[in-house]
Protein backbone atom coordinates (compact mmCIF):
# COMPACT_ATOMS: atom_id res chain seq x y z
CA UNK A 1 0.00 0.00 0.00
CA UNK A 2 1.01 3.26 -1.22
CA UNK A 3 2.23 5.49 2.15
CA UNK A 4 0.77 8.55 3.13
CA UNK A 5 4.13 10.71 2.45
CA UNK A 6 3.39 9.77 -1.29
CA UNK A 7 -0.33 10.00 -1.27
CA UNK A 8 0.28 13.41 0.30
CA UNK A 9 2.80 13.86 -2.51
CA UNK A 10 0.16 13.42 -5.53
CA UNK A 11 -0.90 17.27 -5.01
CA UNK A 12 2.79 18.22 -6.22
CA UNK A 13 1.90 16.42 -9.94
CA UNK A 14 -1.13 19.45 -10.53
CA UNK A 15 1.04 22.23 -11.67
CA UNK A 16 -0.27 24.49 -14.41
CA UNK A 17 0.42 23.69 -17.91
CA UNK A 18 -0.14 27.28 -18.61
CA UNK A 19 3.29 28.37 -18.85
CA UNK A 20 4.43 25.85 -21.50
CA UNK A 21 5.13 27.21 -24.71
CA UNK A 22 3.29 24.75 -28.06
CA UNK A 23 5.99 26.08 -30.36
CA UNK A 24 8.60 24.21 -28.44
CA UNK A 25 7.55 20.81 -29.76
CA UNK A 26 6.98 21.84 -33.05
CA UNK A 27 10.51 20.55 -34.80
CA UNK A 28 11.09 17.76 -36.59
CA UNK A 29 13.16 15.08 -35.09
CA UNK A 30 14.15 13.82 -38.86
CA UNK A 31 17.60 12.49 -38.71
CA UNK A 32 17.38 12.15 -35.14
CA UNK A 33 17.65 9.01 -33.18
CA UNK A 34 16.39 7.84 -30.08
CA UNK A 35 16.01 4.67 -27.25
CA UNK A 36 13.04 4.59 -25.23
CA UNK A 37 13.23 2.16 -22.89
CA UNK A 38 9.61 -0.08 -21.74
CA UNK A 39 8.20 1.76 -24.83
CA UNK A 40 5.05 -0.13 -25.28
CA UNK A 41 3.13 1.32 -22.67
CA UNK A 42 2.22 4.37 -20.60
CA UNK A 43 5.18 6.91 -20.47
CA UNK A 44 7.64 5.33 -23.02
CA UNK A 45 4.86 4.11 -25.39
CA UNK A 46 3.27 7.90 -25.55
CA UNK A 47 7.17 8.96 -25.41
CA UNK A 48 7.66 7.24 -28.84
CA UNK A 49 4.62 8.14 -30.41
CA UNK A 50 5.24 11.44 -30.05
CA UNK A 51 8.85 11.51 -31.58
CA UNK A 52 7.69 9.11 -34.26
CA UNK A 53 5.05 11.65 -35.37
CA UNK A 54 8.14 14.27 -35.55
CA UNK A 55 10.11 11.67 -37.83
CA UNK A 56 12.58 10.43 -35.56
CA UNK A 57 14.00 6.98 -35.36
CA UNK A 58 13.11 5.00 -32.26
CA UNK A 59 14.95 2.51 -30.79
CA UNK A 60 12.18 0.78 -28.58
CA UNK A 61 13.57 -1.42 -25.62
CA UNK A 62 11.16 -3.62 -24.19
CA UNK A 63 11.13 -6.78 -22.17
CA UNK A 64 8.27 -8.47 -24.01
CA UNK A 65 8.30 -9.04 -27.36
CA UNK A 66 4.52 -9.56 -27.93
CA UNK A 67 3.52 -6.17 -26.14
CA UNK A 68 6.83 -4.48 -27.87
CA UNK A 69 5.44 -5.49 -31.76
CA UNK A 70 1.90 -4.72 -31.29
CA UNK A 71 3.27 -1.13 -30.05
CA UNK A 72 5.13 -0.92 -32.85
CA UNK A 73 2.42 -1.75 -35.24
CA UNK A 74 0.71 0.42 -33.43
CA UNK A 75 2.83 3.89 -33.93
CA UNK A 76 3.97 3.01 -37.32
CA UNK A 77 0.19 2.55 -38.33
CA UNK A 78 -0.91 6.14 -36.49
CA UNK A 79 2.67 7.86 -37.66
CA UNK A 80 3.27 6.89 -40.81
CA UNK A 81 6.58 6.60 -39.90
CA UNK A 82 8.41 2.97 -40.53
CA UNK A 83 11.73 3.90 -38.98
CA UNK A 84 10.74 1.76 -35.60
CA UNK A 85 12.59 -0.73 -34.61
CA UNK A 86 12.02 -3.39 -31.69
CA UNK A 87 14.51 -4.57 -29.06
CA UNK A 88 13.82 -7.32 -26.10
CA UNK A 89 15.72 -6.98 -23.05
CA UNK A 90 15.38 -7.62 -19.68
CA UNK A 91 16.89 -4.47 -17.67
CA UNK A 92 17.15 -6.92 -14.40
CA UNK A 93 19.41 -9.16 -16.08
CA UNK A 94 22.36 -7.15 -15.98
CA UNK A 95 24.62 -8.86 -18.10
CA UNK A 96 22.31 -9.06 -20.71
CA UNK A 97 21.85 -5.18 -20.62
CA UNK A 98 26.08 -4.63 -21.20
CA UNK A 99 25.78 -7.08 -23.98
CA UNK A 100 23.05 -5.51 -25.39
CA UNK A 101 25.01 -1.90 -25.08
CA UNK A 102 28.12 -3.39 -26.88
CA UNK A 103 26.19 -4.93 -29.51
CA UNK A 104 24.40 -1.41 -30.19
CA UNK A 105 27.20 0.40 -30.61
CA UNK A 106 28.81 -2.28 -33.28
CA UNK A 107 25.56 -2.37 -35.04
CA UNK A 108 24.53 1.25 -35.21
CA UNK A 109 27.06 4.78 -35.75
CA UNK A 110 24.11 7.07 -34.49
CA UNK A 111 22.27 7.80 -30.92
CA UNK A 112 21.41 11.15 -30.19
CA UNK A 113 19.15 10.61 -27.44
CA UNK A 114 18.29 8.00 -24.73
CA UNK A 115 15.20 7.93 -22.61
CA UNK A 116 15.69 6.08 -19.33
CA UNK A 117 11.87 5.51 -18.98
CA UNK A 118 11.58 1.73 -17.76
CA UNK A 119 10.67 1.08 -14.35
CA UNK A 120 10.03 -2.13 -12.00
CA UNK A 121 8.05 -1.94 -8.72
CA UNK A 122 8.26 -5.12 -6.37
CA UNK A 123 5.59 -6.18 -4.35
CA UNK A 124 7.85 -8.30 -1.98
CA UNK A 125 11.99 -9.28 -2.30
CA UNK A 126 12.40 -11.01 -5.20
CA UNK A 127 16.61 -11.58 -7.06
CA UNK A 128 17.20 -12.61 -10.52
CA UNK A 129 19.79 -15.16 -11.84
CA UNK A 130 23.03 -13.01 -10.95
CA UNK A 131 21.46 -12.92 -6.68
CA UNK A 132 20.76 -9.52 -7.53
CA UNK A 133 17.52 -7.66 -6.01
CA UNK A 134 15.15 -7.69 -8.94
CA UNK A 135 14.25 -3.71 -8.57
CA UNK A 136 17.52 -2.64 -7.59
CA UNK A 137 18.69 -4.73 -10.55
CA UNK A 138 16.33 -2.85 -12.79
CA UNK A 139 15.56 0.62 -11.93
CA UNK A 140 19.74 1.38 -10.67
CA UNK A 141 21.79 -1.39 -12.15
CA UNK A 142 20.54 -1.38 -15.47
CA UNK A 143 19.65 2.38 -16.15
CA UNK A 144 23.79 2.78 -14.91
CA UNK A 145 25.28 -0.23 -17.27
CA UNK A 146 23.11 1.08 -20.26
CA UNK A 147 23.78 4.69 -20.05
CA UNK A 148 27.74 4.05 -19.25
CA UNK A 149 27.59 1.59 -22.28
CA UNK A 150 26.22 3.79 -24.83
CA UNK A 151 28.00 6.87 -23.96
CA UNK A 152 30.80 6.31 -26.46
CA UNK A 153 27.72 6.11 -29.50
CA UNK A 154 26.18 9.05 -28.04
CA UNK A 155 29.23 11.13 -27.79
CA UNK A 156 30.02 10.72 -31.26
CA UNK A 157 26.61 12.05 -32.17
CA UNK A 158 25.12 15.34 -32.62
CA UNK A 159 23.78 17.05 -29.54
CA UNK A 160 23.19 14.02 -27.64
CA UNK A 161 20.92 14.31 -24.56
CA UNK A 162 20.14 11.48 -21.84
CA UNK A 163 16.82 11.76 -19.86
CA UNK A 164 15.68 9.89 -17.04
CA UNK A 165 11.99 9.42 -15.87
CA UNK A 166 12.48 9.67 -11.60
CA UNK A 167 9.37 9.66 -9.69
CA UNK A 168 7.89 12.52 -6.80
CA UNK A 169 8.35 9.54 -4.58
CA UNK A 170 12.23 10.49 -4.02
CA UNK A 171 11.14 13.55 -2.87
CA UNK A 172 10.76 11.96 0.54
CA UNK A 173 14.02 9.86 0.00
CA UNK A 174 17.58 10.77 1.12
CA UNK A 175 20.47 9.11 -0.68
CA UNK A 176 21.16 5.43 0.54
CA UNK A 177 24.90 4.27 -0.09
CA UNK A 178 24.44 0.86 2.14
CA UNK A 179 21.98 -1.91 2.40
CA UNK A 180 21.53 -1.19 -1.38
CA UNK A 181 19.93 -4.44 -2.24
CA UNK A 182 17.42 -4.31 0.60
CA UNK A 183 18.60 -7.37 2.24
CA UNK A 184 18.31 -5.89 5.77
CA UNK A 185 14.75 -4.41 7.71
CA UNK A 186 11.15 -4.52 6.08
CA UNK A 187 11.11 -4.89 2.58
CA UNK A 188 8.74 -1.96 1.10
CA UNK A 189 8.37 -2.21 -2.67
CA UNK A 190 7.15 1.12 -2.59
CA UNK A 191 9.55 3.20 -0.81
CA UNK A 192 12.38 0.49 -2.59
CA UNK A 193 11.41 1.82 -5.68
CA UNK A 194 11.35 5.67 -4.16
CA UNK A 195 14.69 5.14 -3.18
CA UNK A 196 15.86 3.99 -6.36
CA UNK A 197 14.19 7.18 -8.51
CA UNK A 198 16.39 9.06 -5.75
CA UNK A 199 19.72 7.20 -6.71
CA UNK A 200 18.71 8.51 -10.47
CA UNK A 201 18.69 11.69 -9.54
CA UNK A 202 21.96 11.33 -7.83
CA UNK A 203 23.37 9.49 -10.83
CA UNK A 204 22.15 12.12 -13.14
CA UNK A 205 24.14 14.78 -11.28
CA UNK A 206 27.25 12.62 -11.16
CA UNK A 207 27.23 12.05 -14.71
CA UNK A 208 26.63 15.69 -16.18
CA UNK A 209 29.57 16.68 -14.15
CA UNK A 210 31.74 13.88 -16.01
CA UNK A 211 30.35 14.19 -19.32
CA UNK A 212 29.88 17.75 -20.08
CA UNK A 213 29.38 16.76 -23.94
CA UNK A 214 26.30 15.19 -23.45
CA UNK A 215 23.13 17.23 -21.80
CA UNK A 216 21.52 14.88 -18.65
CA UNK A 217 18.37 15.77 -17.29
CA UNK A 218 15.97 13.60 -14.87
CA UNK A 219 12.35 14.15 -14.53
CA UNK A 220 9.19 13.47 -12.55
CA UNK A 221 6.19 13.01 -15.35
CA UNK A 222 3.29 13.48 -12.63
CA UNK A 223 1.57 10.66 -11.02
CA UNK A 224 0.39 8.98 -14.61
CA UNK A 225 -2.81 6.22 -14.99
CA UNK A 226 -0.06 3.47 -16.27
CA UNK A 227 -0.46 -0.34 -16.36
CA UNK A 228 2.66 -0.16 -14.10
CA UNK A 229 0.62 1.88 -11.27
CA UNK A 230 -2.41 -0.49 -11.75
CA UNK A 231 -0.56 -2.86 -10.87
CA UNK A 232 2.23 -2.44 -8.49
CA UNK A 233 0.00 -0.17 -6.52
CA UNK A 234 -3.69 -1.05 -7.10
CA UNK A 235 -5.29 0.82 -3.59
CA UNK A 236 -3.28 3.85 -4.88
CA UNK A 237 -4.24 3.68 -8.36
CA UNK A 238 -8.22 3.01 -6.97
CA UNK A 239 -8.54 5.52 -4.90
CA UNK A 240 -6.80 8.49 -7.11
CA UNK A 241 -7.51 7.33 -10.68
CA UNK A 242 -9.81 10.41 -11.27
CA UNK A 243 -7.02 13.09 -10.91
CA UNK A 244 -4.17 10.87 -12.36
CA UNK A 245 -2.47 11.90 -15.71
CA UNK A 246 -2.98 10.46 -18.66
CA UNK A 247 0.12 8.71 -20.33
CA UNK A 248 0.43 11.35 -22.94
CA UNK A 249 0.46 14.32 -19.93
CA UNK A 250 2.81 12.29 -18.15
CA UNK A 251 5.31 11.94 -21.58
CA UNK A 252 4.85 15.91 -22.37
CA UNK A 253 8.54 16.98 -20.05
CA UNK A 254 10.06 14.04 -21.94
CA UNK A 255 9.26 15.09 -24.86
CA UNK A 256 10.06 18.34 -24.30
CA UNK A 257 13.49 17.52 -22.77
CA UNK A 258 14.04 15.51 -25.57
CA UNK A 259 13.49 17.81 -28.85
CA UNK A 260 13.20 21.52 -27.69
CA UNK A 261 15.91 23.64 -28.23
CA UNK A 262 14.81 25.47 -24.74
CA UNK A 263 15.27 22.64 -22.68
CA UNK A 264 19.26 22.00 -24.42
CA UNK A 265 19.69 25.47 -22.37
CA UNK A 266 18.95 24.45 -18.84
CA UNK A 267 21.74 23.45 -16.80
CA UNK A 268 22.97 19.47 -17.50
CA UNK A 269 22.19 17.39 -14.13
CA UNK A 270 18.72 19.08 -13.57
CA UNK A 271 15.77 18.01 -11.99
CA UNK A 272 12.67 18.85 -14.24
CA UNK A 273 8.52 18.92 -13.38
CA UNK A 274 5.98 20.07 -15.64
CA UNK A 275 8.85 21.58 -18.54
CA UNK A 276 10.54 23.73 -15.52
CA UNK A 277 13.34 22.89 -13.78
CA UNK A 278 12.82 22.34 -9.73
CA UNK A 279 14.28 21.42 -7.30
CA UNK A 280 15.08 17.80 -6.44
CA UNK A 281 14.35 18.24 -2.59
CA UNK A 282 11.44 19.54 -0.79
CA UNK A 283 11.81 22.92 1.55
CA UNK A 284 13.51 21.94 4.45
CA UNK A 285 13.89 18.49 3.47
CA UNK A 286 16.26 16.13 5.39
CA UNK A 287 16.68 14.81 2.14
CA UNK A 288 20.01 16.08 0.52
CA UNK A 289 23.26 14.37 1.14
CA UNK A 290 27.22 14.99 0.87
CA UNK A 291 29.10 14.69 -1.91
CA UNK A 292 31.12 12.29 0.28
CA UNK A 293 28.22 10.14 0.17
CA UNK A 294 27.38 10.29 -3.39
CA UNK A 295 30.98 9.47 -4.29
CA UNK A 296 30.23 6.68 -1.85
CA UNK A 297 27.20 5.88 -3.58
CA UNK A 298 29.21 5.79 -7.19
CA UNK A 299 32.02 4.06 -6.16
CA UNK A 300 30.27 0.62 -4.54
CA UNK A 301 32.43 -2.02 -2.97
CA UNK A 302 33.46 -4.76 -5.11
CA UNK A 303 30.29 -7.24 -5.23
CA UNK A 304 28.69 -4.97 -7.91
CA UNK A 305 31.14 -5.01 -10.73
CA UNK A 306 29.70 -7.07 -13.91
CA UNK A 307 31.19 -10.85 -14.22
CA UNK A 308 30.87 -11.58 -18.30
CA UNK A 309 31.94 -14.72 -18.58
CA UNK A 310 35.35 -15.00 -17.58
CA UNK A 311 36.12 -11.01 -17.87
CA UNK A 312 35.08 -9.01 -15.66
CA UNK A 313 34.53 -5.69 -16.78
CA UNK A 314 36.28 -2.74 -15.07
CA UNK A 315 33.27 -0.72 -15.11
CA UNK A 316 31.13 -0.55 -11.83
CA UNK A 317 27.90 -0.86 -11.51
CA UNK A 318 26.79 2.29 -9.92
């Protein structure tokens, strides 16, 4: 069950939407192209629609192939644009992902633009093959291995941007850098997956200070009517389904952060709501944390580096 911090959070997700400015999304994205990943539903699904419409070529990253081809039919039929293209991954199965990454890169010369937008909520503790914690494994892990991976590809492109879809629920999160996998106290799907959208944020940060080349931002899309939030929190989505967003309200900051020219000048690192950027803690929250602790936090001890095989691969995990 959703907690009350977050149920009292779902009045942040109203802002206006009278402040946004129509001309910013009308470019075309011809030329352009971009990896949504879980892009056959909710966020990432509306994400790619609205690119495809633009012209783009998307990269869709899904985990089941069934779902992932009838999207596909789907925004090809409604675009008119055939330059869609299906791939199945897992993002828990972390070795997979990094395999995935390297074979992008050999495959393809271009990426301009990756959309962190997949997202796994646990109802209880739950590891995949590797021992890792299925949501940690997901929603940290992978969104790190796949970014890190296909930063060479989208260095060499034109005005690359990488944008990640965080959720309000890490407004009431500060920073974790132990117990990552949740293998000590309660185990709270809920605020597991709060903490997680937190460590994006954190991530985010890190990375725009490393790669100044490429513009980062991280977002939270408004609590959205998603098959994910049906789901993974069904008393939440119940009670609140009348004021939720709808999937194509919830994509409009990607979007935006993805093909305006206005959001290319914000800062790199920030936090976004509602096409504005804002900031990533509440007033007074207890929330922020040292930059001893995110260095802590990017820098894990030893049991997170990637085993391929008989390589391991010097890059960490986090």
């Amino acid at each position: 069950m959703l907690t009350t911090k977050l149920y009292n959070l779902i009045w942040i997700s109203t802002s206006s939407t009278k402040h946004f400015v129509e001309k910013d999304l009308e470019v075309s994205m011809a030329g352009r192209v971009f990896m949504i990943t879980g892009a056959n539903s909710g966020i990432g699904r509306a994400t790619a629609m609205a690119i495809a419409k633009r012209g783009g070529t998307v990269h869709m990253v899904c985990r089941n192939k069934d779902k992932a081809e009838e999207a596909r039919a789907d925004i090809v039929k409604e675009s008119g644009n055939k330059e869609i293209y299906v791939h199945i991954l897992d993002l828990s199965e972390t070795r997979k992902v990094w395999e995935f990454a390297e074979a992008f890169k050999r495959k393809y010369k271009v990426l301009n633009l990756l959309i962190n937008n997949a997202g796994c909520i646990m109802s209880e503790r739950d590891v995949n093959a590797e021992g890792l914690e299925k949501s940690f494994a997901s929603n940290v892990m992978g969104v790190y291995i796949l970014t890190r991976g296909l930063i060479p590809l989208l260095e060499k492109s034109a005005e690359p941007r990488v944008i990640t879809v965080s959720s309000g629920g890490m407004l009431v999160q500060k920073l974790r850098t132990g117990n990552l996998q949740t293998e000590i106290g309660r185990y709270d799907g809920t605020m597991v997956y709060a903490q997680h959208k937190r460590q994006q944020v954190v991530m985010t940060e890190q990375w725009a200070q490393t790669h100044s080349n490429i513009h980062f931002s991280v977002m939270h899309p408004g609590w959205v009517d998603t098959p994910a939030v049906a789901n993974a929190m069904p008393d939440f989505h119940q009670s609140m389904k009348d004021s939720l967003r709808t999937p194509e309200q919830g994509a409009d900051t990607v979007v935006w952060l993805a093909i305006s020219e206005a959001a290319a000048t914000k800062p790199s690192g920030s936090f976004f709501q509602d096409r504005r950027m804002v900031s990533a803690h509440l007033p007074l929250a207890w929330t922020h944390s040292s930059q001893l602790e995110q260095q802590k936090f990017m820098n894990p001890p030893h049991q997170y580096y990637i085993y391929t095989g008989t390589s391991v691969l010097y890059h960490s995990i986090l």
